[in-house]
C-alpha atoms as a PDB file:
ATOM      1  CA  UNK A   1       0.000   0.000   0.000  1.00  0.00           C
ATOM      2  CA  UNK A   2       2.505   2.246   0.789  1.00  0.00           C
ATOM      3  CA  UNK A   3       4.399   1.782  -2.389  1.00  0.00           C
ATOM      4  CA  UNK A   4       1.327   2.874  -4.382  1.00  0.00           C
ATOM      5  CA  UNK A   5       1.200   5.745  -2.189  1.00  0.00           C
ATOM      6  CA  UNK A   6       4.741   6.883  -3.068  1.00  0.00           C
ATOM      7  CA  UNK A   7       4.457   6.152  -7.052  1.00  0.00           C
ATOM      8  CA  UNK A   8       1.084   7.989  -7.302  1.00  0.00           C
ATOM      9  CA  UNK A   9       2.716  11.042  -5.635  1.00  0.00           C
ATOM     10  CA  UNK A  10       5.824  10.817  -7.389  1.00  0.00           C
ATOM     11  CA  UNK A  11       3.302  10.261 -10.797  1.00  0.00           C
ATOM     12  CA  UNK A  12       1.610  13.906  -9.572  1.00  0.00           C
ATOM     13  CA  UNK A  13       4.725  15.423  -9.015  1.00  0.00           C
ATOM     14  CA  UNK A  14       6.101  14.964 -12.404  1.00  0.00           C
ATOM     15  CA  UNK A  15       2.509  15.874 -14.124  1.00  0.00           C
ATOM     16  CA  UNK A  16       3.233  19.062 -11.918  1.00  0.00           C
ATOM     17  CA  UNK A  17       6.760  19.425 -13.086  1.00  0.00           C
ATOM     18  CA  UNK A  18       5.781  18.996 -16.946  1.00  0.00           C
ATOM     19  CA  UNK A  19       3.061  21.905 -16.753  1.00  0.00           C
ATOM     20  CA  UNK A  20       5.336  24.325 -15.392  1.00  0.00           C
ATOM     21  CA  UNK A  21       7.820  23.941 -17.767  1.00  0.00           C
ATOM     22  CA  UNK A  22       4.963  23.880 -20.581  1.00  0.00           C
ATOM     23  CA  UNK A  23       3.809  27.198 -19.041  1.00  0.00           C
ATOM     24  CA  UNK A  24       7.432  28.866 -18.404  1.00  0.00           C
ATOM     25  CA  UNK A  25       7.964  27.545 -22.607  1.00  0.00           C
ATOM     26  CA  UNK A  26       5.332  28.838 -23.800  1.00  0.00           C
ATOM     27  CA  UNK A  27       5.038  32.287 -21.990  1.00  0.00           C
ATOM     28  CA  UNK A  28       7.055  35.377 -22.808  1.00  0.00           C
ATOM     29  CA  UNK A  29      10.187  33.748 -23.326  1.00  0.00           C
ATOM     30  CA  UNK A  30      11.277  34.579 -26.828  1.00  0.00           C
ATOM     31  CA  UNK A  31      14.635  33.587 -28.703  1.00  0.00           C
ATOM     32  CA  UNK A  32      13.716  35.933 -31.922  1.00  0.00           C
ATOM     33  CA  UNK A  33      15.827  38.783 -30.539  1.00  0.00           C
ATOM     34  CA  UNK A  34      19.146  36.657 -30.432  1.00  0.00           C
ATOM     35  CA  UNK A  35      18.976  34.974 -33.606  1.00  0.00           C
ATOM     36  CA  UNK A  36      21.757  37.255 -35.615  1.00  0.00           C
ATOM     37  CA  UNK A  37      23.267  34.457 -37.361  1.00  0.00           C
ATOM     38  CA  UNK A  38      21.727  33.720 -41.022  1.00  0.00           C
ATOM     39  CA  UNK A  39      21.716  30.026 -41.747  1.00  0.00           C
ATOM     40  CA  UNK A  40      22.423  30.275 -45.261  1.00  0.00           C
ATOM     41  CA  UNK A  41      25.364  32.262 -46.949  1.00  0.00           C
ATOM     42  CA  UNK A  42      23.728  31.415 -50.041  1.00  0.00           C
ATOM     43  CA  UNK A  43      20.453  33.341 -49.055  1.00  0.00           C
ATOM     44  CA  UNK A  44      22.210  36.728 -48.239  1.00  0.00           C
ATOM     45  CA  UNK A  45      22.796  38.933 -51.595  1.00  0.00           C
ATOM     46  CA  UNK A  46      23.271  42.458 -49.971  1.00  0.00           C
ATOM     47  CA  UNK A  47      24.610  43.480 -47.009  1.00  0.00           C
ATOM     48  CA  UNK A  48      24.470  47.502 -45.594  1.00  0.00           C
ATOM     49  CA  UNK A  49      26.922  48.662 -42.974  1.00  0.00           C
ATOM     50  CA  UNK A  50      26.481  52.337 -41.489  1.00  0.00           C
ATOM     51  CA  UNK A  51      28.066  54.034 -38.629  1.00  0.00           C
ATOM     52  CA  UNK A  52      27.240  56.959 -36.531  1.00  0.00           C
ATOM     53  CA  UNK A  53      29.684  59.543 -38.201  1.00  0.00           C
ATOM     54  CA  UNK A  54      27.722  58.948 -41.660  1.00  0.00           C
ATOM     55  CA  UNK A  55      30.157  56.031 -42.879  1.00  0.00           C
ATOM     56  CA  UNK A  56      28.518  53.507 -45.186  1.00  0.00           C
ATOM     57  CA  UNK A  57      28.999  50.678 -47.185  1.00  0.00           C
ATOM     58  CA  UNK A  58      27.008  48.115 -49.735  1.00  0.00           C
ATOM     59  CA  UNK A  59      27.933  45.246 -50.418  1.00  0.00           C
ATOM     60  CA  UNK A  60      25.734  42.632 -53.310  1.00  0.00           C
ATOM     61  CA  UNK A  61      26.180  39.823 -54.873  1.00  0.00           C
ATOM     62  CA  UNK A  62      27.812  39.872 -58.254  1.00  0.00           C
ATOM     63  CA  UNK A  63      27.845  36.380 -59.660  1.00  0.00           C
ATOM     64  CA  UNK A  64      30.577  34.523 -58.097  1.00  0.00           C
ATOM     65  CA  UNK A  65      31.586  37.749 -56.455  1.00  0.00           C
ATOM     66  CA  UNK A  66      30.286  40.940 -54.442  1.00  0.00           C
ATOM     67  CA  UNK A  67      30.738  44.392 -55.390  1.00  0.00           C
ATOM     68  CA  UNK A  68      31.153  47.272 -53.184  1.00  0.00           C
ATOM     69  CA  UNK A  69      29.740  50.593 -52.611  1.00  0.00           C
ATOM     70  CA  UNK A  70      28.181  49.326 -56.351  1.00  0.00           C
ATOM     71  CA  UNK A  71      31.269  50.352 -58.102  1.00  0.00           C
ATOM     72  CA  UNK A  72      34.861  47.964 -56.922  1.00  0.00           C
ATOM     73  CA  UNK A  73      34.766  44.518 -57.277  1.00  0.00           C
ATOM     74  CA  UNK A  74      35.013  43.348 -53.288  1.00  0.00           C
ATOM     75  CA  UNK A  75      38.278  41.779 -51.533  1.00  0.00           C
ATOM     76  CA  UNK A  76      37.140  38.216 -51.524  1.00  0.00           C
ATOM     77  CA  UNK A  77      39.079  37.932 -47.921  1.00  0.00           C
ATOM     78  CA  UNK A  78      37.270  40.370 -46.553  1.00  0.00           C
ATOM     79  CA  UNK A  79      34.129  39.173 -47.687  1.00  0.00           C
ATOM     80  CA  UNK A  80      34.621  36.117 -46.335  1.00  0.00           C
ATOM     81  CA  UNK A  81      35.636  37.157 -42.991  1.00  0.00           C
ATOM     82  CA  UNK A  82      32.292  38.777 -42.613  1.00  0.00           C
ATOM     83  CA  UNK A  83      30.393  35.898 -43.862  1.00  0.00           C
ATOM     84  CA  UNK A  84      32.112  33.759 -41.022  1.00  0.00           C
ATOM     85  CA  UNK A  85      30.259  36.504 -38.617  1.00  0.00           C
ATOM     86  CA  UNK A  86      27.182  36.884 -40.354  1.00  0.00           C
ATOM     87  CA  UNK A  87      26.422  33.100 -40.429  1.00  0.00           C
ATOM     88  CA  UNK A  88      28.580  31.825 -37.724  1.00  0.00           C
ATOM     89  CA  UNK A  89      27.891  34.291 -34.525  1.00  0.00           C
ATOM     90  CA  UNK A  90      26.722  32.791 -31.268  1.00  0.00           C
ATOM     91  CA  UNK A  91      25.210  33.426 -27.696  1.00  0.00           C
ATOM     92  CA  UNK A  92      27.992  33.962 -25.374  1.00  0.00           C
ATOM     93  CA  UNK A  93      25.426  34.972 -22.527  1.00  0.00           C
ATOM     94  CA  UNK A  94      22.887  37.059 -21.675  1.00  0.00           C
ATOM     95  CA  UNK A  95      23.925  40.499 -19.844  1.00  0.00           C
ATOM     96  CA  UNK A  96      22.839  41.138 -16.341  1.00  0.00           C
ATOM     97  CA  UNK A  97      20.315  43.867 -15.674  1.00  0.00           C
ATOM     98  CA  UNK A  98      22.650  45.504 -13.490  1.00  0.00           C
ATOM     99  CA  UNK A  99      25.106  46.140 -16.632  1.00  0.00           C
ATOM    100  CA  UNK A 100      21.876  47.127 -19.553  1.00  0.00           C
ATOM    101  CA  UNK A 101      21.879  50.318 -19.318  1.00  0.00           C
ATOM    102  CA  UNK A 102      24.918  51.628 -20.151  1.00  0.00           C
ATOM    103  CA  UNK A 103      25.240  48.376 -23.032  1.00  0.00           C
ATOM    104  CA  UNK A 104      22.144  49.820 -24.803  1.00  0.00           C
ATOM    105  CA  UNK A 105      23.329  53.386 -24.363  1.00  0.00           C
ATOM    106  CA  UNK A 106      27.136  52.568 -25.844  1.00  0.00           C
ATOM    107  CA  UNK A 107      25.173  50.548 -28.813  1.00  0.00           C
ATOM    108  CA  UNK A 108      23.094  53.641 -29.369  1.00  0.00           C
ATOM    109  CA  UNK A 109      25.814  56.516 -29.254  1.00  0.00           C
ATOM    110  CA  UNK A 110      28.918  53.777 -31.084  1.00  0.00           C
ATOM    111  CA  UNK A 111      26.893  50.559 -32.419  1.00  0.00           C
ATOM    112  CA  UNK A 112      26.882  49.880 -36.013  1.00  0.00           C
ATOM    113  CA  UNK A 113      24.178  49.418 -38.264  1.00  0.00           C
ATOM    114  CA  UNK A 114      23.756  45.836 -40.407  1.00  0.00           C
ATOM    115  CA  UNK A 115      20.970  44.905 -43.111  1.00  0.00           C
ATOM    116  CA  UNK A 116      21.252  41.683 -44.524  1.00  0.00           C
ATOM    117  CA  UNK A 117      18.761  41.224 -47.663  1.00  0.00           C
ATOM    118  CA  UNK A 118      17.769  38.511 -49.666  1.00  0.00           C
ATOM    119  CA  UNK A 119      17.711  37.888 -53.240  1.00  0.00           C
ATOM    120  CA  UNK A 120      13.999  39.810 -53.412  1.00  0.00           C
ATOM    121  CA  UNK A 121      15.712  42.266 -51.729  1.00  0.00           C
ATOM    122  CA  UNK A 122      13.650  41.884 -48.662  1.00  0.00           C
ATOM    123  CA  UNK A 123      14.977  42.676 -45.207  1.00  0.00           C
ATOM    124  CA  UNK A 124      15.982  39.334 -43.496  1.00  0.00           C
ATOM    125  CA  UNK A 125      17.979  41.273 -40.560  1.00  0.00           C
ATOM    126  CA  UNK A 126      18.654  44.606 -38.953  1.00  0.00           C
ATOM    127  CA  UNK A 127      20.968  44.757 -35.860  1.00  0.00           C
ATOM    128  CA  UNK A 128      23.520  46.954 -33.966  1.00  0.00           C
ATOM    129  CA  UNK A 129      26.818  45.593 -33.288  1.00  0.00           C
ATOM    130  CA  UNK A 130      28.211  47.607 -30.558  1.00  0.00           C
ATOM    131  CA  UNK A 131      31.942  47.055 -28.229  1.00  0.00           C
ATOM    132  CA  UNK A 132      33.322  44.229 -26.207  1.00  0.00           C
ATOM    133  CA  UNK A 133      33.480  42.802 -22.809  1.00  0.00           C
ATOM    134  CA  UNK A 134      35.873  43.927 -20.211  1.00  0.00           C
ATOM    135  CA  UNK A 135      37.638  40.618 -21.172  1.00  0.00           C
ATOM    136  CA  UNK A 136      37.580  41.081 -25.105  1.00  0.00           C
ATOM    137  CA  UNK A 137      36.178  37.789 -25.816  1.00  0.00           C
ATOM    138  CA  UNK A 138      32.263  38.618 -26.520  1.00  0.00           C
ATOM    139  CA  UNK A 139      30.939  41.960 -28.568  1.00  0.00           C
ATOM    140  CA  UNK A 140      27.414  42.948 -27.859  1.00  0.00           C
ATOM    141  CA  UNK A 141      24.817  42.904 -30.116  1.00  0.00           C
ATOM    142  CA  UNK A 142      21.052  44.068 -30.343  1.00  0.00           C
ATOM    143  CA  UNK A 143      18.260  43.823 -32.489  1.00  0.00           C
ATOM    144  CA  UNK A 144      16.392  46.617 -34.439  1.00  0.00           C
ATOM    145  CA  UNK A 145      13.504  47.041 -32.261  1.00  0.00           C
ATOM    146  CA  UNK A 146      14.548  45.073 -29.521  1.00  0.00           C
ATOM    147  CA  UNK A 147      15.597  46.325 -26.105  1.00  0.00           C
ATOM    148  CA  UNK A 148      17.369  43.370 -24.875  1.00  0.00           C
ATOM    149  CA  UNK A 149      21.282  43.251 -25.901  1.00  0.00           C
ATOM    150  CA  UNK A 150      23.093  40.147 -26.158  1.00  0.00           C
ATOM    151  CA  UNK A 151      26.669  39.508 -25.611  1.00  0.00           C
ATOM    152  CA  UNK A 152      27.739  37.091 -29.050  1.00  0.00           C
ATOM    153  CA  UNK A 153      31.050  35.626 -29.986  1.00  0.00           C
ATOM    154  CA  UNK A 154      32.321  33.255 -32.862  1.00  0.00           C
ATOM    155  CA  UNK A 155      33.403  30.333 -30.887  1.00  0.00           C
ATOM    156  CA  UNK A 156      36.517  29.620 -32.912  1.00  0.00           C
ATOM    157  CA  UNK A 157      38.242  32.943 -32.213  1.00  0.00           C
ATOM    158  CA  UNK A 158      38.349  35.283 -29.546  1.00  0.00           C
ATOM    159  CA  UNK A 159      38.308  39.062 -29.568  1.00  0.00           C
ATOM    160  CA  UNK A 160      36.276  41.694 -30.786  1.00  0.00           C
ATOM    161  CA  UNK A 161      33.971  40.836 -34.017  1.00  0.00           C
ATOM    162  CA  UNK A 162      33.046  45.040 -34.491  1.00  0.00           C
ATOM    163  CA  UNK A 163      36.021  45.782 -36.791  1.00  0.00           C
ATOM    164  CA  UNK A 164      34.854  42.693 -39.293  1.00  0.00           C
ATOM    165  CA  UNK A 165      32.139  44.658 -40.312  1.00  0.00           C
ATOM    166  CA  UNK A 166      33.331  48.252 -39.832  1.00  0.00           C
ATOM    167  CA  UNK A 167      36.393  48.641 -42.976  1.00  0.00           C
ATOM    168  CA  UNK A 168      36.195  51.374 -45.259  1.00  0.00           C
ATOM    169  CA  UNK A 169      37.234  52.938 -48.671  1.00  0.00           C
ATOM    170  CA  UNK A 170      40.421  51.178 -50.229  1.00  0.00           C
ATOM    171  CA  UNK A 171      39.990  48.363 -47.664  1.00  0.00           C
ATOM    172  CA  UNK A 172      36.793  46.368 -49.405  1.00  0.00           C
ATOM    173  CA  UNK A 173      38.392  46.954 -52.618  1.00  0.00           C
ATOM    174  CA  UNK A 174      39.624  43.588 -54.521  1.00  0.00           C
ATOM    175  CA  UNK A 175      43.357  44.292 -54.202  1.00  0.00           C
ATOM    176  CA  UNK A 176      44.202  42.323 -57.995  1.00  0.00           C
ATOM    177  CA  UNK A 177      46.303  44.257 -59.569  1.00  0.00           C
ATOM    178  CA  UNK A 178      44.802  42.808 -63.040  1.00  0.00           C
ATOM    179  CA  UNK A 179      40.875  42.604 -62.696  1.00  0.00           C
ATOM    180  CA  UNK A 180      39.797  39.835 -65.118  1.00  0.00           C
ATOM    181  CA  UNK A 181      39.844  36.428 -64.996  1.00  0.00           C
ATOM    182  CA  UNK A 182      42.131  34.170 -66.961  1.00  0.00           C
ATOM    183  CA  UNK A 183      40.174  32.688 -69.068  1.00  0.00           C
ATOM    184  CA  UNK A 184      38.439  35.855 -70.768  1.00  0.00           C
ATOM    185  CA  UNK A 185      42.160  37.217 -71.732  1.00  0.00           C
ATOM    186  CA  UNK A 186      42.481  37.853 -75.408  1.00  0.00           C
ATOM    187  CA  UNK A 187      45.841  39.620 -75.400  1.00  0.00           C
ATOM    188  CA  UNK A 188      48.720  40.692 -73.242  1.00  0.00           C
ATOM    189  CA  UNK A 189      51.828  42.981 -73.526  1.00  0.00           C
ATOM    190  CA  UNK A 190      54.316  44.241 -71.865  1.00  0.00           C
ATOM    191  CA  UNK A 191      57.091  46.681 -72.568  1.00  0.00           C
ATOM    192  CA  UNK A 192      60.684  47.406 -70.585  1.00  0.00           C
ATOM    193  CA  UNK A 193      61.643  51.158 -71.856  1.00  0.00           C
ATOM    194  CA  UNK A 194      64.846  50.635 -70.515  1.00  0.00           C
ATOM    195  CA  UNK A 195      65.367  46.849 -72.301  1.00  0.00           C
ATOM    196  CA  UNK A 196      63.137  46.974 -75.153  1.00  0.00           C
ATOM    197  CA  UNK A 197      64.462  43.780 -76.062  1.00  0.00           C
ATOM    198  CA  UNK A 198      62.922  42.101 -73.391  1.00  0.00           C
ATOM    199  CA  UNK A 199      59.324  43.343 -74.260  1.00  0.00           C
ATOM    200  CA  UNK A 200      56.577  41.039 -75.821  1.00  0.00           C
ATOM    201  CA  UNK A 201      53.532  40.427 -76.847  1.00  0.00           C
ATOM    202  CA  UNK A 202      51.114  37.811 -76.145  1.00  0.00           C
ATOM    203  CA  UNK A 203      48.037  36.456 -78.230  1.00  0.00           C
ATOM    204  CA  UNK A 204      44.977  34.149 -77.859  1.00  0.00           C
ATOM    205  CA  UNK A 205      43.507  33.145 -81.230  1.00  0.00           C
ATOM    206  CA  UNK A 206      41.032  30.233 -80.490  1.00  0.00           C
ATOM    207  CA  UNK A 207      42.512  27.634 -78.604  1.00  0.00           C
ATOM    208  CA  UNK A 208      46.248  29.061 -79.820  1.00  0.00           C
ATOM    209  CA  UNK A 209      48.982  31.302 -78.303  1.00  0.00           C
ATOM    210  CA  UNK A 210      50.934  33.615 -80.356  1.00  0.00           C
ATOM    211  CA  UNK A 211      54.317  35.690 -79.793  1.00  0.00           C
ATOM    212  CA  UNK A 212      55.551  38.458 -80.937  1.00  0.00           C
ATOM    213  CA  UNK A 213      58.225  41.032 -80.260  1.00  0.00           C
ATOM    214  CA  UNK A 214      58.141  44.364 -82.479  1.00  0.00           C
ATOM    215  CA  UNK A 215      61.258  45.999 -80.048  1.00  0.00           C
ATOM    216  CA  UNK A 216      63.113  42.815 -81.844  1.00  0.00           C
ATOM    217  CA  UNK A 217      61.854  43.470 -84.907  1.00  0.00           C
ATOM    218  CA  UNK A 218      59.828  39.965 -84.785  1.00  0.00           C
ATOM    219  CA  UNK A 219      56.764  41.652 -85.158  1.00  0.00           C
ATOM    220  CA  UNK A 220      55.393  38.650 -86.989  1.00  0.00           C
ATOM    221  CA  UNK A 221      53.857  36.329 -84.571  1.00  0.00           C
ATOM    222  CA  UNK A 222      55.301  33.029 -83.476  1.00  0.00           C
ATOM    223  CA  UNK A 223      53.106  30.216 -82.023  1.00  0.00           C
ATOM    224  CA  UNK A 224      54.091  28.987 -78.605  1.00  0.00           C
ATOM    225  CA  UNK A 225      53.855  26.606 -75.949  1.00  0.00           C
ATOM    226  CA  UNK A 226      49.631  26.142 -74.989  1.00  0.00           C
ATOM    227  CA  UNK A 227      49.971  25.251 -71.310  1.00  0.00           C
ATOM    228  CA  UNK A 228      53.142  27.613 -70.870  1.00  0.00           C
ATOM    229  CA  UNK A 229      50.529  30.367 -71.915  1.00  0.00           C
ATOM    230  CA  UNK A 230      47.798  29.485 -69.851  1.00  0.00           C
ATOM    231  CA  UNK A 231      50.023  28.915 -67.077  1.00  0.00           C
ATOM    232  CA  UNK A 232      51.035  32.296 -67.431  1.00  0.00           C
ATOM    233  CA  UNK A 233      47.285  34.205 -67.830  1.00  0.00           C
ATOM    234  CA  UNK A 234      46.898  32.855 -64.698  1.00  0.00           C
ATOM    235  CA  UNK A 235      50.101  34.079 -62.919  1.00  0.00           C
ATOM    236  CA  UNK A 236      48.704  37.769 -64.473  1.00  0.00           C
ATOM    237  CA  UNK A 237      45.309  37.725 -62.759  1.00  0.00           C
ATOM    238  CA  UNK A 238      46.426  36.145 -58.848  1.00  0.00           C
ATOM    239  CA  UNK A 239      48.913  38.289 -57.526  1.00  0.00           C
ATOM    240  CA  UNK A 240      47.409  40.957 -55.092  1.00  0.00           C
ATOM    241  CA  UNK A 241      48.912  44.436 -54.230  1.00  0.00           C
ATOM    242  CA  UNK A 242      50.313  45.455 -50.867  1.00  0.00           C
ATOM    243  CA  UNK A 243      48.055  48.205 -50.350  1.00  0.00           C
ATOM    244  CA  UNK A 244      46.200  50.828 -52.293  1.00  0.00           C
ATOM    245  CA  UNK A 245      47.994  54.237 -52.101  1.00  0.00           C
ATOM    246  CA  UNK A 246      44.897  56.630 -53.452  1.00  0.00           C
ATOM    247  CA  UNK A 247      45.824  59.250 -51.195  1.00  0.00           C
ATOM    248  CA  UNK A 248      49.083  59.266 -51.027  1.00  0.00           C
ATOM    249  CA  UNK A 249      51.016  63.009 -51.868  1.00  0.00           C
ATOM    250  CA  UNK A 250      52.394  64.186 -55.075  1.00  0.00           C
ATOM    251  CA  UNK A 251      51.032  61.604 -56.963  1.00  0.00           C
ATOM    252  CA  UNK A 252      52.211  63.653 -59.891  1.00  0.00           C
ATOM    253  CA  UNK A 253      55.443  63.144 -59.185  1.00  0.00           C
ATOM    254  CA  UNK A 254      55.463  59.345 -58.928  1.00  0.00           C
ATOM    255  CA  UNK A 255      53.316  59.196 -62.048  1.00  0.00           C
ATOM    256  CA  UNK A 256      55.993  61.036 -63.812  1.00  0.00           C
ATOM    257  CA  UNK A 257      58.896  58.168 -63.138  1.00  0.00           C
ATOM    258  CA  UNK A 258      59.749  56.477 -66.304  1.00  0.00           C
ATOM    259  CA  UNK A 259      58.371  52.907 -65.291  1.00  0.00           C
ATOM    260  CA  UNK A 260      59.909  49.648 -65.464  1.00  0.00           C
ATOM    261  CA  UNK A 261      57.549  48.026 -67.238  1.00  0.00           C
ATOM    262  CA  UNK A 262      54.254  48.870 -68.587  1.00  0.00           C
ATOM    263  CA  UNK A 263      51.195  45.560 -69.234  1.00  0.00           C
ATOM    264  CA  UNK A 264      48.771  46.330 -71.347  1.00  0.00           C
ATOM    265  CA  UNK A 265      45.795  43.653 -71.406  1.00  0.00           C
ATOM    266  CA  UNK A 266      42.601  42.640 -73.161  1.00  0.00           C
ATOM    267  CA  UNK A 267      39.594  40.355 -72.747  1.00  0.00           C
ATOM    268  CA  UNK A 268      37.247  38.697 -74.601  1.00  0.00           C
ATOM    269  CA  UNK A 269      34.845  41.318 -74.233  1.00  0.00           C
ATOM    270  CA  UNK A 270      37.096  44.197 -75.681  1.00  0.00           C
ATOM    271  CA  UNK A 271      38.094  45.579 -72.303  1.00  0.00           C
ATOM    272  CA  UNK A 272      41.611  47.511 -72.691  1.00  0.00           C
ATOM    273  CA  UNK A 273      43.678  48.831 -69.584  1.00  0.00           C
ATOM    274  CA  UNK A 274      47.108  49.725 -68.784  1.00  0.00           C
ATOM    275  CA  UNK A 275      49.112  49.503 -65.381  1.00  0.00           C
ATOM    276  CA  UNK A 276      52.049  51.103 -65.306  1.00  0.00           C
ATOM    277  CA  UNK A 277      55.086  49.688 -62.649  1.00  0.00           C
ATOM    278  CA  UNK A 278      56.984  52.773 -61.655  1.00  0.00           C
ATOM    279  CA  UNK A 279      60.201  51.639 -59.306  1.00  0.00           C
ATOM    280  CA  UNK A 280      60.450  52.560 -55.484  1.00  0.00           C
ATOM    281  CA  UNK A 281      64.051  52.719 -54.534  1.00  0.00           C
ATOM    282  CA  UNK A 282      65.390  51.990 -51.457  1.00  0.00           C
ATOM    283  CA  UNK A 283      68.899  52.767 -50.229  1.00  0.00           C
ATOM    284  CA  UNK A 284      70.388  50.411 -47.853  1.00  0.00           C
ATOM    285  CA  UNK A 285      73.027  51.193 -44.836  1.00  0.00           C
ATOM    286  CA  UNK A 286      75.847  50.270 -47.691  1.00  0.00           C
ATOM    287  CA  UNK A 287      74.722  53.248 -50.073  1.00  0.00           C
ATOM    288  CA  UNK A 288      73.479  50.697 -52.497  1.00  0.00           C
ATOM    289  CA  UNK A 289      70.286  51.210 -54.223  1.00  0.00           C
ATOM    290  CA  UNK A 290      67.014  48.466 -54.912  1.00  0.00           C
ATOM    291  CA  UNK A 291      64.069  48.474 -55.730  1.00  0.00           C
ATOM    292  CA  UNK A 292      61.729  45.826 -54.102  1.00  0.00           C
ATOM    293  CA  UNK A 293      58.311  47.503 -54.368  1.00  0.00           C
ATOM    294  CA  UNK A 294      56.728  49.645 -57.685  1.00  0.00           C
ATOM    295  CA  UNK A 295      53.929  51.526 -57.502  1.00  0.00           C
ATOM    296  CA  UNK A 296      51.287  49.986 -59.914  1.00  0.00           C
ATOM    297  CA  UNK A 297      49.503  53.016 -61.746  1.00  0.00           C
ATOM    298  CA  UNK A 298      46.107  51.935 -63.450  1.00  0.00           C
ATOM    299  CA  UNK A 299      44.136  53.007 -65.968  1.00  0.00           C
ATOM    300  CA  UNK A 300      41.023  53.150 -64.361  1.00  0.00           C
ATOM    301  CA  UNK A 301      42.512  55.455 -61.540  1.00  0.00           C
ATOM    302  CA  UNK A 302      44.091  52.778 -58.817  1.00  0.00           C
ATOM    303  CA  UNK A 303      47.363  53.682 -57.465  1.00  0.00           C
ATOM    304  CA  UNK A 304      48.661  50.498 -55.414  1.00  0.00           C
ATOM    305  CA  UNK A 305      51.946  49.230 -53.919  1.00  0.00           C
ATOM    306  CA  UNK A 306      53.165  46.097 -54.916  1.00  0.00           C
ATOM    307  CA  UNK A 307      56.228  44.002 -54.264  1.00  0.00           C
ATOM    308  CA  UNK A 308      58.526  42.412 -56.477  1.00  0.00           C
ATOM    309  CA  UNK A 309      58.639  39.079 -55.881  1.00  0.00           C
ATOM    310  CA  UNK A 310      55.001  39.018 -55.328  1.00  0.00           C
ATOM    311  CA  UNK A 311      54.952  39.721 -58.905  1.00  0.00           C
ATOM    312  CA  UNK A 312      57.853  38.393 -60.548  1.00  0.00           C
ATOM    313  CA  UNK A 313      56.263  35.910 -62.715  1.00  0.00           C
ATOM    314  CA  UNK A 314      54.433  38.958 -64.533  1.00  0.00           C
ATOM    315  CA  UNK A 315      57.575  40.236 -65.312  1.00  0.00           C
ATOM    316  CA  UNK A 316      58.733  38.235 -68.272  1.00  0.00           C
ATOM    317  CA  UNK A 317      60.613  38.348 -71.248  1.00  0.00           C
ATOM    318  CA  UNK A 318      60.390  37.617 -74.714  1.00  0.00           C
ATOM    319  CA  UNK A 319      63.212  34.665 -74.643  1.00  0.00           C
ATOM    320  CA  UNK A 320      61.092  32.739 -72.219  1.00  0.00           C
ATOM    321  CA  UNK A 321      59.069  31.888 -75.111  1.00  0.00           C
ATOM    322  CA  UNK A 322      61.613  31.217 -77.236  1.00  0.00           C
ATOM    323  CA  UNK A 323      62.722  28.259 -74.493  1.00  0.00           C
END
């Protein structure tokens, strides 16, 4: 008797036990406000960044790409640094009352503004990303509307995750030196004024390379090696500048330094540019003088900084196609 006495309580308190948590589930507690992360990558197309002092940036899908500010193709690295955040950002914990008040009013005076959008171009999130913990290993975070901020991290790394989002100018820019892809070159040239007889020029026809060197007088053109070609198109097109140097002083001045080599290039599409390498030198404690960086002067109005043996294998000559 007194065992059915102890299972039927024990049977009432769980019964108990299962309605209170149905109640506490299924009252006011909501998770909407801490959802940041987007699921998909795939589903996010553009993404809008402003801060307080006016700052802005776009950033949409362009093909396999993005472009920024609806005018640079983006820095893939960059790109995908913020994707890791957008899609990857979780609940580190949930601030104390005590400490909301002055969260909310940093996020409102320094916070950051995010909207992701879909492909419809429909609003699929709008946040504030404001500063860190005392420890630097969360950021806090706040949705549009909301008045409940969440401290969120990226469990992989620790540190602030602001700064991902908050770049600007010259440092969402795609820092290829030569913006096209391999495959839609038609034609490449470059030319050494101080050894003309190194310049060249190089020639898609179909699925055929051709050489020439008018400095050599070989101006007629000279089949050559397929995959030594191709090989090379794609050397053109990977190497990245150092930096972008838009506003650096007397740019006359450095435009007007006889260059050590000038690349002309064409795709498929009859796109024709020009960078120009003008030499940096560099005097070491001996007196002697190199020159291991150029600045890369483009057509369409880049100035960069680039290194030299970042881009050596640009910087042919017309006998390695004789080889």
């Amino acid at each position: 008797m007194k065992n059915w006495i102890l299972l039927i309580i024990l049977l009432g308190l769980a019964i108990a036990a299962y309605f209170v948590v149905q109640r506490d589930s299924g009252s006011s507690i909501s998770v909407e406000d801490r959802q940041f992360a987007v699921e998909d990558a795939s589903s996010i197309h553009k993404i809008f960044i402003a801060d307080r002092s006016g700052e802005s940036t776009t950033l949409e899908r362009d093909g396999d790409g993005w472009i920024y500010n609806n005018e640079y193709p983006a820095r893939p690295g960059a790109v995908e640094n913020l994707m890791e955040v957008l899609t990857g950002v979780e609940l580190k914990f949930i601030p104390p009352k005590a400490a909301l008040n002055s969260i909310v009013k940093d996020l409102s005076v320094n916070g950051i503004k995010v909207e992701l959008y879909n492909a419809a171009d429909q609003k699929i999130r709008v946040y504030y990303v404001g500063g860190m913990t005392n420890d630097e290993r969360g950021t806090y975070y706040i949705m549009e509307g909301s008045d409940q901020p969440y401290c969120m991290h990226l469990p992989q790394m620790e540190g602030g995750l602001k700064y991902r989002y908050l770049m600007l100018g010259d440092e969402w820019k795609d820092r290829r030196v030569f913006l096209a892809e391999a495959e839609d070159l038609t034609r490449v040239a470059i030319e050494y004024p101080k050894q003309q007889g190194k310049s060249f020029e190089l020639i898609k026809e179909g699925g055929d390379y051709f050489v020439s060197s008018p400095f050599l007088d070989r101006e007629q053109p000279i089949k050559t090696n397929r995959s030594k070609a191709e090989v090379y198109f794609n050397d053109l097109v990977t190497p990245v500048a150092e930096a972008f140097k838009n506003d650096v002083v007397k740019q006359d001045s450095i435009k007007a330094t006889l260059p050590f080599a000038i690349v002309e290039f064409e795709t498929n599409d009859g796109r024709q540019e020009q960078v120009r390498f003008l030499p940096v030198r560099q005097t070491d404690p001996n007196n002697r003088v190199h020159v291991l960086r150029y600045y890369a002067d483009c057509s369409w109005g880049e100035l960069m900084m680039i290194q030299h043996p970042v881009f050596q294998k640009v910087f042919l000559s017309y006998e390695h196609w004789m080889e």
